[in-house]
Protein backbone atom coordinates (compact mmCIF):
# COMPACT_ATOMS: atom_id res chain seq x y z
CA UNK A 1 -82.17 20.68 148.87
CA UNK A 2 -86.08 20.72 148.71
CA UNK A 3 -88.67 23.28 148.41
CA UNK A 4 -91.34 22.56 150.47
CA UNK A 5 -93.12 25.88 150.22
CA UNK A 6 -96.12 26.06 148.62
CA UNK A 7 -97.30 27.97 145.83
CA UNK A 8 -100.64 30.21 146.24
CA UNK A 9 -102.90 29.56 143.54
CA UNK A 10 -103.01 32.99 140.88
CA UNK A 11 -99.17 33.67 141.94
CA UNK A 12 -98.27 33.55 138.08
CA UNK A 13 -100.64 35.74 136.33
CA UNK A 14 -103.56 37.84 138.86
CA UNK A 15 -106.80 36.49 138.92
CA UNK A 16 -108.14 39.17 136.86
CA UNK A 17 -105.92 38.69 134.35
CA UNK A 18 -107.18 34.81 133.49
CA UNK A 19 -110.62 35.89 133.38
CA UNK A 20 -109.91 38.78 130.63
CA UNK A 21 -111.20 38.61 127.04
CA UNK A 22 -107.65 39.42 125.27
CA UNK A 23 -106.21 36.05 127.76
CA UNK A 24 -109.39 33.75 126.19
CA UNK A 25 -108.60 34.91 122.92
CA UNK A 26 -104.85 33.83 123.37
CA UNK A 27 -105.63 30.66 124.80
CA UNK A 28 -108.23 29.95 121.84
CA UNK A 29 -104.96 30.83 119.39
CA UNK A 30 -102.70 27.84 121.24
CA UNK A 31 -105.71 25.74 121.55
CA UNK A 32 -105.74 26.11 117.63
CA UNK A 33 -102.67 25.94 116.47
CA UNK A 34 -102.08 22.54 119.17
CA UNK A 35 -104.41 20.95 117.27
CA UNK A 36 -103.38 21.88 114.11
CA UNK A 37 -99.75 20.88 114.30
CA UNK A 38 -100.71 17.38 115.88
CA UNK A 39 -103.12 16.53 113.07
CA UNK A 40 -99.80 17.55 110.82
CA UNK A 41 -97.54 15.50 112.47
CA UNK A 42 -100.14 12.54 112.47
CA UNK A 43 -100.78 13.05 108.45
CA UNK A 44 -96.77 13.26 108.15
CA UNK A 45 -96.33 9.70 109.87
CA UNK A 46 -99.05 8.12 107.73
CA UNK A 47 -98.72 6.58 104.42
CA UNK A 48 -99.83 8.95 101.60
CA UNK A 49 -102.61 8.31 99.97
CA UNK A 50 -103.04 8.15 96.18
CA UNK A 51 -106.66 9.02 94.85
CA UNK A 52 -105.83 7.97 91.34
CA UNK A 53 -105.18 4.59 92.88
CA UNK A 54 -109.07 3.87 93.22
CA UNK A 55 -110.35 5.96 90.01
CA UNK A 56 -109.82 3.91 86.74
CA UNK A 57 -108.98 7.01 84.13
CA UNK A 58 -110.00 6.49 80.19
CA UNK A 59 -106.32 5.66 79.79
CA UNK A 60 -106.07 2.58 81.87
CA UNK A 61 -106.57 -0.83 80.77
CA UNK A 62 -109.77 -2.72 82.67
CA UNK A 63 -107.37 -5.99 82.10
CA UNK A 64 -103.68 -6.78 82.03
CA UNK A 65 -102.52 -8.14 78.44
CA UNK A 66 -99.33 -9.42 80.20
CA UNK A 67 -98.04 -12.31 79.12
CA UNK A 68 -98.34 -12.83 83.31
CA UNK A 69 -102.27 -12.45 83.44
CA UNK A 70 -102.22 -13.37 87.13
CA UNK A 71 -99.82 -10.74 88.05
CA UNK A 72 -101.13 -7.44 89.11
CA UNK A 73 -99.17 -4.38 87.95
């Protein structure tokens, strides 16, 4: 069985209603928060990143004193 009828454009919400402030205001809250949760579920599928990685502290040896000077860390 198929529905061939066909929907009149505004039969969801009146016309009125889309052009309100309160309705922009709602749709700038879900543009919003889209954005925000894909740019958290892109950071969760990359690799973290570790700042102390590429800042040599006081602490931390300029060279290796292994007894394997080629190997790093």
């Amino acid at each position: 069985m198929t529905i061939t009828a066909a929907v009149p454009a505004g039969i969801l919400f009146p016309e009125s209603l889309l052009h309100s402030q309160w309705f922009a205001v709602l749709a700038t809250f879900v543009a919003i928060n889209t954005v925000m949760y894909a740019a958290l579920a892109l950071a969760k599928i990359l690799p973290k990143l570790h700042p102390t990685d590429w800042i040599r502290t006081r602490n931390e040896r300029s060279e290796t004193r292994s007894i394997h000077p080629d190997a790093n860390n």
